[in-house]
C-alpha atoms as a PDB file:
ATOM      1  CA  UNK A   1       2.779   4.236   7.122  1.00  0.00           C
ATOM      2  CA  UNK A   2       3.683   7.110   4.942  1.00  0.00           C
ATOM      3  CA  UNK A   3       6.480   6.621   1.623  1.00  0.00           C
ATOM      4  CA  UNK A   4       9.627   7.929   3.247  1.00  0.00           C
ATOM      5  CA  UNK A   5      13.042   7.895   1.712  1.00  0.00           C
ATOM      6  CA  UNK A   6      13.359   4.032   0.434  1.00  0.00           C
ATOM      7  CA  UNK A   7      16.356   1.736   2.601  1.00  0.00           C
ATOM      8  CA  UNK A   8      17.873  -1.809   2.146  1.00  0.00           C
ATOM      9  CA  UNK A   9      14.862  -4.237   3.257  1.00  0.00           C
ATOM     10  CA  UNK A  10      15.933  -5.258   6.730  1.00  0.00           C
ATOM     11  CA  UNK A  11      14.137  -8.147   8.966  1.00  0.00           C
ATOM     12  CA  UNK A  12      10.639  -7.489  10.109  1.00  0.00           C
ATOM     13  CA  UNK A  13      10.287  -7.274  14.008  1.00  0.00           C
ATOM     14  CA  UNK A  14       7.599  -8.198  15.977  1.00  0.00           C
ATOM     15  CA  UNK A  15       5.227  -5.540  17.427  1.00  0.00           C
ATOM     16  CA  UNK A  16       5.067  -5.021  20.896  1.00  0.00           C
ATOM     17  CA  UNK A  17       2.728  -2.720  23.032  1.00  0.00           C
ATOM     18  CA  UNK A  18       4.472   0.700  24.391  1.00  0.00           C
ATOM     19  CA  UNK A  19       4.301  -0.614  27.656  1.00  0.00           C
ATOM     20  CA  UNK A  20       3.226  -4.283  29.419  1.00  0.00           C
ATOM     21  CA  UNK A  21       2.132  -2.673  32.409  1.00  0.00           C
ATOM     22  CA  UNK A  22      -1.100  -4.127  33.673  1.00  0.00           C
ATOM     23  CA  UNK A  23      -2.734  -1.236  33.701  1.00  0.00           C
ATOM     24  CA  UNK A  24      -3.046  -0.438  30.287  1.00  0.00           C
ATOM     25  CA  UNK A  25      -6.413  -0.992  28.348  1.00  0.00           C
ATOM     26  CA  UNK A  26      -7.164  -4.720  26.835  1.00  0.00           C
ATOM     27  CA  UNK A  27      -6.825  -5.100  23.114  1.00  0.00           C
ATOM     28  CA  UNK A  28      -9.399  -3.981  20.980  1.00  0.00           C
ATOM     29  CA  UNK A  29     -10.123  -6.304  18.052  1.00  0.00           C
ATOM     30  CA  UNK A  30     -11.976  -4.650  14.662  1.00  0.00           C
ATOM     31  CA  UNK A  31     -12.801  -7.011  11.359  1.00  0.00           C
ATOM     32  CA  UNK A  32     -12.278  -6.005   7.883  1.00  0.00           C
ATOM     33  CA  UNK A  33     -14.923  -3.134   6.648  1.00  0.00           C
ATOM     34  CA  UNK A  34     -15.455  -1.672   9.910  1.00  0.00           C
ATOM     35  CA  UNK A  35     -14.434   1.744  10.977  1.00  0.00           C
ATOM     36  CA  UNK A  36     -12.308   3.161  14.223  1.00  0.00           C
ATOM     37  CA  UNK A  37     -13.095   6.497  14.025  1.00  0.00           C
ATOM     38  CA  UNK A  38     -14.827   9.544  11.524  1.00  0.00           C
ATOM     39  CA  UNK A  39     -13.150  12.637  10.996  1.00  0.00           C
ATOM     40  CA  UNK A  40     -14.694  14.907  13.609  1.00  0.00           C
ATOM     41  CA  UNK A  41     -14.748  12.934  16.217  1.00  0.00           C
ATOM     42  CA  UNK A  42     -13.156  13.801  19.589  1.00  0.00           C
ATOM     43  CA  UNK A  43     -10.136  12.279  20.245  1.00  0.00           C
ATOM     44  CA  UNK A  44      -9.940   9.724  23.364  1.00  0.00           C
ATOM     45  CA  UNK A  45      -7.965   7.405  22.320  1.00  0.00           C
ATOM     46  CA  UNK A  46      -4.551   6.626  20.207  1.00  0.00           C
ATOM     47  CA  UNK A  47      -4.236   2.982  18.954  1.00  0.00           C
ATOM     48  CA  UNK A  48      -1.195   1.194  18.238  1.00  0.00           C
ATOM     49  CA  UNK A  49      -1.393  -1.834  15.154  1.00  0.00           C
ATOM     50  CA  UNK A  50      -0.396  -4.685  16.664  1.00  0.00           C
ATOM     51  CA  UNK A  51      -1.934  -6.721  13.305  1.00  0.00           C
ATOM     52  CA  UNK A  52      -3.973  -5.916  10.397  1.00  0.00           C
ATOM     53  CA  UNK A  53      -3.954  -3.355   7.790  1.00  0.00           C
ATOM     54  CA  UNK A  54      -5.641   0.348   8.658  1.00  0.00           C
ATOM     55  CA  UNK A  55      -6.592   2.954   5.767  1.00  0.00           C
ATOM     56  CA  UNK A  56      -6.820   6.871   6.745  1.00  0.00           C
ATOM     57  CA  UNK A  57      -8.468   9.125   4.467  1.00  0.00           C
ATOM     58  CA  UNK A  58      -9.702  12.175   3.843  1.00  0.00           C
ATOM     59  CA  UNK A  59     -12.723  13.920   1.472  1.00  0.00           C
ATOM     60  CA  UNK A  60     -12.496  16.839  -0.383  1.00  0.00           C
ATOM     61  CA  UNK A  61     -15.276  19.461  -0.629  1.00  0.00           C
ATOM     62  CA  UNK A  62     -15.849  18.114  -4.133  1.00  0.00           C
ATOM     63  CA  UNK A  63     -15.751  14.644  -3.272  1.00  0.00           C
ATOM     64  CA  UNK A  64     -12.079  14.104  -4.278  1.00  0.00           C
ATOM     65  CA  UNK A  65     -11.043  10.993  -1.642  1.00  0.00           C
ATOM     66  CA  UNK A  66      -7.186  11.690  -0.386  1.00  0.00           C
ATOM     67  CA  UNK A  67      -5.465   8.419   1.048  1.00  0.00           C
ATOM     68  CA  UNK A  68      -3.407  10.295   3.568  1.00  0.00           C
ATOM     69  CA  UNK A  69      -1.574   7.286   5.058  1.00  0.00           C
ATOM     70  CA  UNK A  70      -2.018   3.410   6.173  1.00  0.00           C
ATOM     71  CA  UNK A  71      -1.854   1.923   9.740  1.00  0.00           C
ATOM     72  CA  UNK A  72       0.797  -1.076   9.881  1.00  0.00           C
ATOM     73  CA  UNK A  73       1.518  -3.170  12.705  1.00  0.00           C
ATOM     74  CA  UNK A  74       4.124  -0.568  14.901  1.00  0.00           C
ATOM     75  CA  UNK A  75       1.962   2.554  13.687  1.00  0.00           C
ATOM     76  CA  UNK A  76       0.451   4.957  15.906  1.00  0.00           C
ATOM     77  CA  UNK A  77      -3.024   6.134  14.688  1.00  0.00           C
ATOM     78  CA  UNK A  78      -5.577   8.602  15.950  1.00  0.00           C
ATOM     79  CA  UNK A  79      -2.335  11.850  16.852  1.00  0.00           C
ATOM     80  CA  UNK A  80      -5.493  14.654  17.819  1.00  0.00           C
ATOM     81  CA  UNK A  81      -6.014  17.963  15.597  1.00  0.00           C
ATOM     82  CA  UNK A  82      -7.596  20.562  17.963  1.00  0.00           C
ATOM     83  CA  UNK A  83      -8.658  17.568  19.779  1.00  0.00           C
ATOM     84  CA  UNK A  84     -10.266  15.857  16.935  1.00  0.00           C
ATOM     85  CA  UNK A  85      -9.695  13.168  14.325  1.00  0.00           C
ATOM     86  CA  UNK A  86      -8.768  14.764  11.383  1.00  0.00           C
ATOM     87  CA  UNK A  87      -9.441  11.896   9.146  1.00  0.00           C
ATOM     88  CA  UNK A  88     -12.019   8.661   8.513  1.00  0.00           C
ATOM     89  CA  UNK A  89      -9.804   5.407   9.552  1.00  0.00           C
ATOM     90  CA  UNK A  90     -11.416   2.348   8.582  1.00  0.00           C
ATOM     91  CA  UNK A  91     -10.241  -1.354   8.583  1.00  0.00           C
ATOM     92  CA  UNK A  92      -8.749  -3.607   5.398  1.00  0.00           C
ATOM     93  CA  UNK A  93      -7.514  -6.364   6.983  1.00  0.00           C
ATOM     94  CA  UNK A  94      -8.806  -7.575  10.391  1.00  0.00           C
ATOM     95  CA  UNK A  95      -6.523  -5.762  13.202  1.00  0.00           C
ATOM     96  CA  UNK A  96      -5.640  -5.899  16.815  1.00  0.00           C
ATOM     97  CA  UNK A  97      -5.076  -2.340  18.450  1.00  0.00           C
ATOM     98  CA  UNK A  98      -3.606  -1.426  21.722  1.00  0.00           C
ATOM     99  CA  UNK A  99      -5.163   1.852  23.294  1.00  0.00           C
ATOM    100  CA  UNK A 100      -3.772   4.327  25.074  1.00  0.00           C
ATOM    101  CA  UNK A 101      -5.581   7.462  25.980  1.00  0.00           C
ATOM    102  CA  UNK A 102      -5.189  10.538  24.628  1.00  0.00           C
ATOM    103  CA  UNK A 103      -4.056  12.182  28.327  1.00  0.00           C
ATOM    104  CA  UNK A 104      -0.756   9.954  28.074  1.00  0.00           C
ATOM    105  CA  UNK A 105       0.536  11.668  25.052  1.00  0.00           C
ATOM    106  CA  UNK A 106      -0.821  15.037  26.704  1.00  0.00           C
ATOM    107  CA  UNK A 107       0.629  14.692  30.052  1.00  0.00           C
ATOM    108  CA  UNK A 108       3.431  12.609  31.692  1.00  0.00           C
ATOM    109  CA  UNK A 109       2.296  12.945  35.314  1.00  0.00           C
ATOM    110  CA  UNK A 110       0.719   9.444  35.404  1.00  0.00           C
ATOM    111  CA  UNK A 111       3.231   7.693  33.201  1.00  0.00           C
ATOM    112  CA  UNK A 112       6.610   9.303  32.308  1.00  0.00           C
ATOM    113  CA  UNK A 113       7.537   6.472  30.300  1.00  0.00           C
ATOM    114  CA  UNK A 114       4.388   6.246  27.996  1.00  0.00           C
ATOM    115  CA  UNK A 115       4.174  10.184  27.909  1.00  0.00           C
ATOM    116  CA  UNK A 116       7.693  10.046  26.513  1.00  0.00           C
ATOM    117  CA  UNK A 117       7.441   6.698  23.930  1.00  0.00           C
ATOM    118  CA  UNK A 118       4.389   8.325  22.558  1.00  0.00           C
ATOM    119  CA  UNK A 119       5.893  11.706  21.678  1.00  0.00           C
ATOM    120  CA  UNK A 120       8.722  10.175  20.130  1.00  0.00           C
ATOM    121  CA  UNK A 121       6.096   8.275  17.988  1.00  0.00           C
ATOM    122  CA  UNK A 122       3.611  11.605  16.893  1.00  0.00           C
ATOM    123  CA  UNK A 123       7.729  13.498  16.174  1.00  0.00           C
ATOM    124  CA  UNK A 124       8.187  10.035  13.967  1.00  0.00           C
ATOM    125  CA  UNK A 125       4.618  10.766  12.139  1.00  0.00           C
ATOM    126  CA  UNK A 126       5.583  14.287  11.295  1.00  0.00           C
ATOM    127  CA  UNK A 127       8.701  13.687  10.014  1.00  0.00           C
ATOM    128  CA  UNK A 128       7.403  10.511   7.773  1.00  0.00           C
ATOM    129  CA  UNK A 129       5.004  13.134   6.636  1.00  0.00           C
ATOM    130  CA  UNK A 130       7.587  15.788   5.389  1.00  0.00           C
ATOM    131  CA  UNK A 131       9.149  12.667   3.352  1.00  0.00           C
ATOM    132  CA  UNK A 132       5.866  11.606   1.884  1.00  0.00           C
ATOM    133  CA  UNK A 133       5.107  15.437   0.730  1.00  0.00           C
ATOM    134  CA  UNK A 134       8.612  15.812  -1.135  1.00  0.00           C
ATOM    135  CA  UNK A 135       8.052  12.605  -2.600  1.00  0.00           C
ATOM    136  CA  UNK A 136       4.362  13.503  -3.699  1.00  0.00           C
ATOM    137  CA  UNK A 137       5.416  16.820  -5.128  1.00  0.00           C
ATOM    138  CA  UNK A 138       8.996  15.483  -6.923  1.00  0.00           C
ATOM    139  CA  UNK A 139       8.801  12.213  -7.801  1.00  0.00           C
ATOM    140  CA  UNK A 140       7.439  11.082 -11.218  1.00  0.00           C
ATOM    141  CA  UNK A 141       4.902   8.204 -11.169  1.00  0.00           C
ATOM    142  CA  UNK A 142       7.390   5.579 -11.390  1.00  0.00           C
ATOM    143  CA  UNK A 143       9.126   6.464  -8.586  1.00  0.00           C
ATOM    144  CA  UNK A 144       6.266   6.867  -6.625  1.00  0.00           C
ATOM    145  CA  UNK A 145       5.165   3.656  -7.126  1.00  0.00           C
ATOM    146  CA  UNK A 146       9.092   1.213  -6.707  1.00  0.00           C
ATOM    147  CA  UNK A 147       9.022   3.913  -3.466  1.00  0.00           C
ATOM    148  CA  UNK A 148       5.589   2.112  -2.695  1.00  0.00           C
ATOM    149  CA  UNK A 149       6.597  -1.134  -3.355  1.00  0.00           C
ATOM    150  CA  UNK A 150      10.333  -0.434  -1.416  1.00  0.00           C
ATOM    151  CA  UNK A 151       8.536   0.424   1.561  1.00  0.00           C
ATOM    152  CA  UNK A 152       6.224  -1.780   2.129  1.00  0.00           C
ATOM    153  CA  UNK A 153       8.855  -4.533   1.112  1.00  0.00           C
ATOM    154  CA  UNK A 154      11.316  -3.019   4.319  1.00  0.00           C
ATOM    155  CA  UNK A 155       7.937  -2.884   6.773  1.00  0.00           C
ATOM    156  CA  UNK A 156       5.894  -6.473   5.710  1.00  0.00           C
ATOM    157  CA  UNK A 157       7.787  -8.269   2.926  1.00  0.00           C
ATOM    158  CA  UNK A 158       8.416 -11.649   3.510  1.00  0.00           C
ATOM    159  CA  UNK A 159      11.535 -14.459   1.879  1.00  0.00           C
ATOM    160  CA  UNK A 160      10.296 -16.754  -0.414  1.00  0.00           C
ATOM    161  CA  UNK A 161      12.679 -18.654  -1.528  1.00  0.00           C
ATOM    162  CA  UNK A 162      15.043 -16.147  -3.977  1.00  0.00           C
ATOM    163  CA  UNK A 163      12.236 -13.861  -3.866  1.00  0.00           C
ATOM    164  CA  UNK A 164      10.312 -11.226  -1.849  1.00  0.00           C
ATOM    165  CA  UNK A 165       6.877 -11.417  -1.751  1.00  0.00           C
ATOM    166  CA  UNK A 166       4.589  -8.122  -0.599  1.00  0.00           C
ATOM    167  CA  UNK A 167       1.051  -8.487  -0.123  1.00  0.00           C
ATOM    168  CA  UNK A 168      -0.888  -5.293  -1.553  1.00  0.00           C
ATOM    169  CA  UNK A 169      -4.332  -5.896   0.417  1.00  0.00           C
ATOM    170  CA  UNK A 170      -5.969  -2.285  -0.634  1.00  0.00           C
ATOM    171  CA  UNK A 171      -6.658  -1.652  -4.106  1.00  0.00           C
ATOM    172  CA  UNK A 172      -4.927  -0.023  -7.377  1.00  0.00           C
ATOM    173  CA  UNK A 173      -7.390   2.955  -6.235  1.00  0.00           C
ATOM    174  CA  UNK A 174      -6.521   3.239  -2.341  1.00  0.00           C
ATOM    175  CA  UNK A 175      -2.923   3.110  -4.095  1.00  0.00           C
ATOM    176  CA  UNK A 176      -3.623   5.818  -6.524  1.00  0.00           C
ATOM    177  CA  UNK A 177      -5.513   7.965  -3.729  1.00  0.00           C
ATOM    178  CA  UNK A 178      -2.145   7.640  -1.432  1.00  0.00           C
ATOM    179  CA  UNK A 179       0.553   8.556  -4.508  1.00  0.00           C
ATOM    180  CA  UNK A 180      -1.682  11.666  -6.196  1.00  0.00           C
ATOM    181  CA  UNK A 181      -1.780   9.323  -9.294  1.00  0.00           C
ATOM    182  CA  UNK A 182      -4.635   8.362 -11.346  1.00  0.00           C
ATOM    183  CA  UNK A 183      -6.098   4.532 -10.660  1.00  0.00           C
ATOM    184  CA  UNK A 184      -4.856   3.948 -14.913  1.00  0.00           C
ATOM    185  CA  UNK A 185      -1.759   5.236 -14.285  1.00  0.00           C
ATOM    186  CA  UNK A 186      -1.050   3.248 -11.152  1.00  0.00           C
ATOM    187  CA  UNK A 187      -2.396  -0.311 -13.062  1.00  0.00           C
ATOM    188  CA  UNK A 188      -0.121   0.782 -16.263  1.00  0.00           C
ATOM    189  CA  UNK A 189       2.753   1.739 -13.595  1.00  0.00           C
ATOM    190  CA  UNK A 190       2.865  -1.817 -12.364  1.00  0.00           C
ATOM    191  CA  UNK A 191       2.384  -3.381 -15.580  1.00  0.00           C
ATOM    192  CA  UNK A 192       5.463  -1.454 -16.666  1.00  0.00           C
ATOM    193  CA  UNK A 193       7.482  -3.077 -13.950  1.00  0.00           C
ATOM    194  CA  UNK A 194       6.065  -6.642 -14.528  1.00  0.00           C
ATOM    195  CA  UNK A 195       6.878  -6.126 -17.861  1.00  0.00           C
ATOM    196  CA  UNK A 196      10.614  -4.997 -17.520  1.00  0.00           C
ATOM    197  CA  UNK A 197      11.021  -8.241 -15.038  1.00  0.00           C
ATOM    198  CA  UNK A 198      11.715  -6.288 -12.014  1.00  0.00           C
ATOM    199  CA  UNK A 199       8.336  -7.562 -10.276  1.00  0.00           C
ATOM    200  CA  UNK A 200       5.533 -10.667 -10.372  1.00  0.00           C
ATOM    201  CA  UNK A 201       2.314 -10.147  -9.842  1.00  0.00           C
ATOM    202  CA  UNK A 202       0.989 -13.305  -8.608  1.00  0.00           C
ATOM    203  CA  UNK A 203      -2.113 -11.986  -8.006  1.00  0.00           C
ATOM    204  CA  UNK A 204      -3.692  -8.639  -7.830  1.00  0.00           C
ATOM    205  CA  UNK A 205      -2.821  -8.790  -4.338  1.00  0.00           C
ATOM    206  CA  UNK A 206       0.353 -10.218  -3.923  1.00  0.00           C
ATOM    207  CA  UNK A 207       3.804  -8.438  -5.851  1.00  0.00           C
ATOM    208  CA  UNK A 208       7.054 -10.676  -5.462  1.00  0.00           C
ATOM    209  CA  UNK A 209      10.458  -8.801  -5.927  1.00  0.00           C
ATOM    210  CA  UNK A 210      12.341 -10.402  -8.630  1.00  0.00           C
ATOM    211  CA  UNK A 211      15.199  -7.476  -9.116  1.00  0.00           C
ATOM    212  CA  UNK A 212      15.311  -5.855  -5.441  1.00  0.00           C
ATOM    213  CA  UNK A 213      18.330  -3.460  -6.396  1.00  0.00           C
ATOM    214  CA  UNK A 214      16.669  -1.912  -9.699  1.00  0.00           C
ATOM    215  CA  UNK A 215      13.425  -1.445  -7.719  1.00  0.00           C
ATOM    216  CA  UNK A 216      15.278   0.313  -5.192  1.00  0.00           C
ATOM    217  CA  UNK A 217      17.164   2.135  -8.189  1.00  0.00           C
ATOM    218  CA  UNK A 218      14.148   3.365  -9.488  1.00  0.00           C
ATOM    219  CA  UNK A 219      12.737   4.751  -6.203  1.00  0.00           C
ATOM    220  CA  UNK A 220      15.645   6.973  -6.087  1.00  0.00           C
ATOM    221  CA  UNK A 221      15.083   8.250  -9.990  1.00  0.00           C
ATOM    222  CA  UNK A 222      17.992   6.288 -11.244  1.00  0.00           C
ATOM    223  CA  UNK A 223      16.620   5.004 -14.736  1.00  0.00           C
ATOM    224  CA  UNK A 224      20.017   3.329 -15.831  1.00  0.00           C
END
């Protein structure tokens, strides 16, 4: 999940595998804290999110961590650079992949179909990328951050009542990390929108959407 260009929340689907065929590998199942892969490591394997929460990152030759995207149910993880991970992906809330080996996305001989759905779906990842650069590079920190919130809201927000509720299961950091903010900036971001009404904060976890359209407004730079 990268920050594209914010939409109108629409109904979440369920996830599906690529393909139901029996021959495709059984689930693999991975608890919160453990990792799926280190950046380095030669790529076998791409993994669709059927549940859970993944978080892909990167490390700077300083140290600097880079949160270069998250794995929602529907992503596609592990897309091969030179035939290697090119970053860490690790686990924050307790996830059920589908596999599919890397030879599938590679070549179509054995499975058209798959070849094809999987292309589509590494074309998707590069052009959610492009969206999330323009919006790291233009967008002040405001924006950023009702862009964060708008997304996520479309992908995993659920009705409550009058309200949308979003559960935020990384932390102000990992949020920081993924916008090219600072972790005060992020916290003083969302206290800025609790404080104008247009979110709750229930808990540090959970946001509910009290004023969807100004949220939206302000993902698009509109500060009327």
């Amino acid at each position: 999940m990268y920050v594209t260009i914010p939409t109108q929340p629409s109904a979440n689907a369920d996830v599906t595998p690529l393909r139901n065929a029996h021959t495709i590998p059984a689930e693999a199942r991975l608890k919160a804290g453990s990792y799926l892969y280190f950046e380095g490591d030669s790529v076998v394997w791409l993994y669709q999110v059927i549940t859970g929460v993944l978080r892909l990152t990167r490390m700077l030759e300083d140290g600097r961590r880079q949160v270069i995207s998250f794995g929602y149910p529907g992503d596609i993880v592990g897309f091969p650079s030179d035939g290697l991970h090119h970053t860490d992906c690790d686990v924050l809330v307790t996830a059920r992949l589908q596999p599919y080996r890397r030879s599938n996305l590679e070549c179509g001989d054995g499975d058209p179909e798959l070849h094809q759905k999987l292309l589509q779906a590494a074309l998707r990842e590069i052009s959610a990328m492009q969206d999330h650069f323009m919006m790291l590079g233009r967008k002040s920190a405001i924006e950023k951050v009702a862009s964060f919130i708008c997304v996520l809201s479309d992908r995993v927000g659920r009705d409550c009542g009058a309200y949308r509720h979003v559960e935020l299961p990384m932390s102000r950091t990992d949020i920081a990390d993924f916008l090219g903010l600072t972790t005060e900036t992020v916290s003083r971001t969302f206290t800025q929108l609790r404080k104008s009404k247009i979110i709750a904060i229930d808990n540090i976890h959970t946001v509910i959407i009290l004023r969807p359209t100004a949220l939206l407004a302000l993902s698009l730079g509109d500060r009327e």
